[in-house]
C-alpha atoms as a PDB file:
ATOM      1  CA  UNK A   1    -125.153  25.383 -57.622  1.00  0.00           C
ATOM      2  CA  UNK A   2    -127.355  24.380 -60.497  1.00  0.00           C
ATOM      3  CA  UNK A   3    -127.434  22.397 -63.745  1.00  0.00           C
ATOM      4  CA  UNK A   4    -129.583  24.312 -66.161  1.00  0.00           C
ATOM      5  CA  UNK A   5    -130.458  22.086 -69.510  1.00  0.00           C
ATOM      6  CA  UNK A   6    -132.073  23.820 -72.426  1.00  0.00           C
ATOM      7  CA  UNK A   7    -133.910  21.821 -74.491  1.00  0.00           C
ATOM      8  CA  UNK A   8    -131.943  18.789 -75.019  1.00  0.00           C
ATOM      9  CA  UNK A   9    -131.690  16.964 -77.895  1.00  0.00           C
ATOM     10  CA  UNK A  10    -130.110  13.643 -77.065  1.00  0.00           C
ATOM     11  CA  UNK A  11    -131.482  11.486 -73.876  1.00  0.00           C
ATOM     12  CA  UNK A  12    -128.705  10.136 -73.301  1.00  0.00           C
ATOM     13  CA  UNK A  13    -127.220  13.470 -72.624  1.00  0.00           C
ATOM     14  CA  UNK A  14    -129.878  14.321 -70.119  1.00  0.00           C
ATOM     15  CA  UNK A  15    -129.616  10.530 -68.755  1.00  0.00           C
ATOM     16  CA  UNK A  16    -125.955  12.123 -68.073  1.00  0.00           C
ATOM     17  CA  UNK A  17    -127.120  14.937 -66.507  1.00  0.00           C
ATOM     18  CA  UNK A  18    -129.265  13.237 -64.370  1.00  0.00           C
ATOM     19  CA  UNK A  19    -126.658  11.465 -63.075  1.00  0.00           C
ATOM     20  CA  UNK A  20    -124.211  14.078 -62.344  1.00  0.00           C
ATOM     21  CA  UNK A  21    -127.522  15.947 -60.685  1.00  0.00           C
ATOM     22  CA  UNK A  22    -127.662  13.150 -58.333  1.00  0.00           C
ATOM     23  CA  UNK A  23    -123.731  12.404 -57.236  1.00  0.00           C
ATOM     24  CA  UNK A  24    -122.792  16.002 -57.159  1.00  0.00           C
ATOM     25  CA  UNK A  25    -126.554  17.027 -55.081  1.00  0.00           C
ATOM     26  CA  UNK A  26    -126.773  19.457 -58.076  1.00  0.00           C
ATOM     27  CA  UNK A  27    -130.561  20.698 -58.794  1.00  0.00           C
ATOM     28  CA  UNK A  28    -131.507  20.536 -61.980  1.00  0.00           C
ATOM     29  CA  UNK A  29    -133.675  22.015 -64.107  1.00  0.00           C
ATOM     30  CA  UNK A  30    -134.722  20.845 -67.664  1.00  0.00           C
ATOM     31  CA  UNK A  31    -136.144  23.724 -69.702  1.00  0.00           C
ATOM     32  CA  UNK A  32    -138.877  22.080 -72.437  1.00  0.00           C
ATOM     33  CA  UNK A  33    -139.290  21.403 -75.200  1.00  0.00           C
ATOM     34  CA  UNK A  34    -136.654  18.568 -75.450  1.00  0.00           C
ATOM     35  CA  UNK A  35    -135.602  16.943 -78.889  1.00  0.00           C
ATOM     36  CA  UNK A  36    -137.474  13.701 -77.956  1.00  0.00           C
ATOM     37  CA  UNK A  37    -140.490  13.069 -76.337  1.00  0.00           C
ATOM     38  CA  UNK A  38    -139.872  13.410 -72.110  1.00  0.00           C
ATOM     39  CA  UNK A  39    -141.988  11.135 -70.407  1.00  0.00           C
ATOM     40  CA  UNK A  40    -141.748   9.981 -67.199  1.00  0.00           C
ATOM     41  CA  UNK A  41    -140.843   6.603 -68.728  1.00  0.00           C
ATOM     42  CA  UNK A  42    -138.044   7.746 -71.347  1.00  0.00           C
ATOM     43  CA  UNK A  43    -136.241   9.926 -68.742  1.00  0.00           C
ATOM     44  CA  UNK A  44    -136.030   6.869 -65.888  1.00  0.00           C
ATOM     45  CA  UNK A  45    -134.792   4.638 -69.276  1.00  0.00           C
ATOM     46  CA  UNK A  46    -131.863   7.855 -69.842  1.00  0.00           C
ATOM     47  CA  UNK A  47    -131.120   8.031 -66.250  1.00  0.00           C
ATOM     48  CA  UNK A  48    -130.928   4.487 -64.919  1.00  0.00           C
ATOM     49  CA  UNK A  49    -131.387   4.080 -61.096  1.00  0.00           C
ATOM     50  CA  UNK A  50    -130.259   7.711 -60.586  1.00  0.00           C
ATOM     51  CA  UNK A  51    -133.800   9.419 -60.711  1.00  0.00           C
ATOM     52  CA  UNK A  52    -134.289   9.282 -57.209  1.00  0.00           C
ATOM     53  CA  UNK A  53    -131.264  10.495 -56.128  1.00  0.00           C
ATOM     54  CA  UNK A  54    -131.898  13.296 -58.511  1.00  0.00           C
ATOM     55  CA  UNK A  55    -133.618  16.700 -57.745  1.00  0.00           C
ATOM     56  CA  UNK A  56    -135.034  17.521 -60.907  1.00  0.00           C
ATOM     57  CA  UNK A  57    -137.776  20.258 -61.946  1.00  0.00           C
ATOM     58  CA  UNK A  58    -138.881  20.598 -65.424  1.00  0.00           C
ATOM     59  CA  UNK A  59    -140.127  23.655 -67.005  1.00  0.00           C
ATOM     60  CA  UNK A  60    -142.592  23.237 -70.246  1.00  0.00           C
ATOM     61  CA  UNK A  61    -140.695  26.342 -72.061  1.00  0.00           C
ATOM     62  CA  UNK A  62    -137.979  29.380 -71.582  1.00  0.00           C
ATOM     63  CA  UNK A  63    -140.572  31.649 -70.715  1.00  0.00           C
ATOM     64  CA  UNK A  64    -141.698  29.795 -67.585  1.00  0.00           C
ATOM     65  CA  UNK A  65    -138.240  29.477 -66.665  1.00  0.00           C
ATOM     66  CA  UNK A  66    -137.936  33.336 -66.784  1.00  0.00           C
ATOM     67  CA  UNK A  67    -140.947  33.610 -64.622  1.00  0.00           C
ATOM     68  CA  UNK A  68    -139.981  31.530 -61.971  1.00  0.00           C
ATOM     69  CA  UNK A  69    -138.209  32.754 -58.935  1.00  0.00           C
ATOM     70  CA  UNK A  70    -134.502  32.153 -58.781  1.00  0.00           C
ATOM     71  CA  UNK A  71    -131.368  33.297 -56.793  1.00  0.00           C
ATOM     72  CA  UNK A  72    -127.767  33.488 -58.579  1.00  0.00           C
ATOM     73  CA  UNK A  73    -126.399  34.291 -61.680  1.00  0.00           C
ATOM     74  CA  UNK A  74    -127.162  32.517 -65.022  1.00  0.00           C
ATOM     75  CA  UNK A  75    -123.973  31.294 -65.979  1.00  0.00           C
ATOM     76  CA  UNK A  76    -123.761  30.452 -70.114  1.00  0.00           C
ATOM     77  CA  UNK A  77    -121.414  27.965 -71.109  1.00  0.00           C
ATOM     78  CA  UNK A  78    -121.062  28.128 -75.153  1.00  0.00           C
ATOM     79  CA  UNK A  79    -118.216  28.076 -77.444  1.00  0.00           C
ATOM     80  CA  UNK A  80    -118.701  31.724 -78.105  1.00  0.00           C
ATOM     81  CA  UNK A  81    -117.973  32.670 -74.257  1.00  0.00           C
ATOM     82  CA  UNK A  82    -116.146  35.962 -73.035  1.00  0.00           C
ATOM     83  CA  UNK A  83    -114.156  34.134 -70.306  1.00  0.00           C
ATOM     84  CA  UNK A  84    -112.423  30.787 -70.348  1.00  0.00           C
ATOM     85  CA  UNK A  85    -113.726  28.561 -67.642  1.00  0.00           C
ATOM     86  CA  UNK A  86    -110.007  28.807 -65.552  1.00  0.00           C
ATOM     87  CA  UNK A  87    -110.651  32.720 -65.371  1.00  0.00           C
ATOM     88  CA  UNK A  88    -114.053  32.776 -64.167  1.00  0.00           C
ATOM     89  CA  UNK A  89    -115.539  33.157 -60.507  1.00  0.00           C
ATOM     90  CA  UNK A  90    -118.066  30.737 -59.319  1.00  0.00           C
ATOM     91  CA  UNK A  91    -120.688  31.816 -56.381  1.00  0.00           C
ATOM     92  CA  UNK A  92    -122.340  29.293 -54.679  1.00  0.00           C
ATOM     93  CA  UNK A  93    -126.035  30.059 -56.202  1.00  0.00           C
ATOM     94  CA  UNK A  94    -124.946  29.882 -59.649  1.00  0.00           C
ATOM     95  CA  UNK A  95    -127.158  28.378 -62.305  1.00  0.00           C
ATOM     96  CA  UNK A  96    -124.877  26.813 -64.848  1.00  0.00           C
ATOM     97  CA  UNK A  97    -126.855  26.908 -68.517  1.00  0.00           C
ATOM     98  CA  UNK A  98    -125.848  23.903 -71.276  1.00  0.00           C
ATOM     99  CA  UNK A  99    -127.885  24.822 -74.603  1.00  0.00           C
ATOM    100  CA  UNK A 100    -129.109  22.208 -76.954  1.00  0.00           C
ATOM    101  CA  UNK A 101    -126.382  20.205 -78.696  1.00  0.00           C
ATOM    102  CA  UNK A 102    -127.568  20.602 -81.905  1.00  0.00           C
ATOM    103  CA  UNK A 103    -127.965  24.507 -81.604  1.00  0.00           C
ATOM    104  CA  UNK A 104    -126.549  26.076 -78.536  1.00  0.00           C
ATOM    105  CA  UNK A 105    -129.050  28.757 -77.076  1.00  0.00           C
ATOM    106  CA  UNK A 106    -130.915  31.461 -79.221  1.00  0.00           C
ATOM    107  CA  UNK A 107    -130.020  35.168 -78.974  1.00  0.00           C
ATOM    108  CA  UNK A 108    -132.310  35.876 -76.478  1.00  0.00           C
ATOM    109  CA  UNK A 109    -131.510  32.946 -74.342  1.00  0.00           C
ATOM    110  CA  UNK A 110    -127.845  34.214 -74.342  1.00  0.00           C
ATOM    111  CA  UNK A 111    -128.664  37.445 -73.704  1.00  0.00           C
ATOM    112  CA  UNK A 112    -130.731  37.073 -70.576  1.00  0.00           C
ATOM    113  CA  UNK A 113    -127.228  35.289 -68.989  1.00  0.00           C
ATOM    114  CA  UNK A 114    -125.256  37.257 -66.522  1.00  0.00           C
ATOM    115  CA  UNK A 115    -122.001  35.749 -67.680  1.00  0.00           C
ATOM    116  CA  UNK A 116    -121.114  33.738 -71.221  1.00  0.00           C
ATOM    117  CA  UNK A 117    -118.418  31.291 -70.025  1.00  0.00           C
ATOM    118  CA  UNK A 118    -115.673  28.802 -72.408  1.00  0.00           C
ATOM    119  CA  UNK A 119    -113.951  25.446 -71.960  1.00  0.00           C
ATOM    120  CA  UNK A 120    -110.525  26.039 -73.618  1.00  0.00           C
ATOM    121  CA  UNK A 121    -110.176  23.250 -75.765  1.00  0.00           C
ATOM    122  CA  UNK A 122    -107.227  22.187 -78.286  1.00  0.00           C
ATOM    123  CA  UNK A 123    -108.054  24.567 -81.744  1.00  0.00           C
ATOM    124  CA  UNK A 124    -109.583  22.760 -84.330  1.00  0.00           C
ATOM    125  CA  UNK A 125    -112.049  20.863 -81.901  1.00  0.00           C
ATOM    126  CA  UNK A 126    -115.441  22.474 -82.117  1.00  0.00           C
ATOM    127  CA  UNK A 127    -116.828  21.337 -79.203  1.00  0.00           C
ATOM    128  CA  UNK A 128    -117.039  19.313 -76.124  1.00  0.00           C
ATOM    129  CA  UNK A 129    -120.453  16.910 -75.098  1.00  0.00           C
ATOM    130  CA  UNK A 130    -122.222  18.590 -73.330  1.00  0.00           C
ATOM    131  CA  UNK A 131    -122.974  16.651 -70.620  1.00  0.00           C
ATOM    132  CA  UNK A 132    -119.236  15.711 -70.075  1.00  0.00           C
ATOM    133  CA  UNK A 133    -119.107  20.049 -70.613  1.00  0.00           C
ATOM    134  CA  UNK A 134    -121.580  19.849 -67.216  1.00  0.00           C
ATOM    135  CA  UNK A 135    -119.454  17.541 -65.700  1.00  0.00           C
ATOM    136  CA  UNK A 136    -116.293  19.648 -66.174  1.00  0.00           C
ATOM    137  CA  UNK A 137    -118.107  23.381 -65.224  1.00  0.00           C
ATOM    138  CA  UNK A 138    -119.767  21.760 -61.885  1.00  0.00           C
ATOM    139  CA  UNK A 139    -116.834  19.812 -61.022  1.00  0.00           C
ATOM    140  CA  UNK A 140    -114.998  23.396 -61.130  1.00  0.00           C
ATOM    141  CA  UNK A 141    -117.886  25.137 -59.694  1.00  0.00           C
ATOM    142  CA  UNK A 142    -117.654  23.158 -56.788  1.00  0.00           C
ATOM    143  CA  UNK A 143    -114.234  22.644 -56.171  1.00  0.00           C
ATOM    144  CA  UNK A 144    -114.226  27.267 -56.089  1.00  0.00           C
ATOM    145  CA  UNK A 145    -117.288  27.183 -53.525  1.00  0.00           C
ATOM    146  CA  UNK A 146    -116.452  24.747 -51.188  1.00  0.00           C
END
């Protein structure tokens, strides 16, 4: 299982992510360019004394990320998903895909997912953070795969 960030706008989101990287032993992968600048010093600021624990590889753009070699699906979750989070079937290689907060993912980002996932939430709430979305989707993930 993977954590898949797309060009994040907040770091303390990714700071978040970082974290649930490192106490879940979740991968992840930080697709570029972010909403702030990501330097080596502004991500160990967002995620503490997590880094280490951490396994994190970024990618400078969505391209790159395309090229690279990867096993399991590509797992969307977005607002706009076909199938409620309770309803879907995790595999263990999964790559679980949070899109910017500001913006979600563009077209062709969504497109190139194998699966377009949704947290039910209460109507009238538009959306959940995202990284507590990442916490909620692995936390699932896992608890199907183990």
């Amino acid at each position: 299982m993977r954590l898949v960030f797309f060009q994040p706008d907040i770091p303390q989101n990714l700071g978040g992510a970082v974290r649930l990287s490192a106490c879940f032993a979740a991968p992840l992968d930080i697709i570029e360019p972010c909403g702030f600048p990501l330097t080596d010093r502004s991500l160990k600021r967002a995620a503490l004394d997590y880094g280490p624990l951490a396994r994190l590889t970024r990618h400078d753009s969505w391209a790159r990320y395309t090229a690279a070699p990867h096993h399991g699906r590509l797992v969307l979750f977005t607002t706009k998903g076909a199938t409620d989070l309770w309803d879907f079937r995790f595999e263990p290689d999964d790559r679980l895909l949070f899109g910017r907060e500001s913006a979600g993912v563009p077209d062709d980002v969504a497109a190139a997912a194998d699966a377009r996932v949704r947290i039910p939430i209460q109507e009238g709430a538009r959306s959940l953070n995202v990284t507590v979305s990442a916490g909620i989707a692995l936390a699932e993930a896992i608890r199907q795969t183990r």
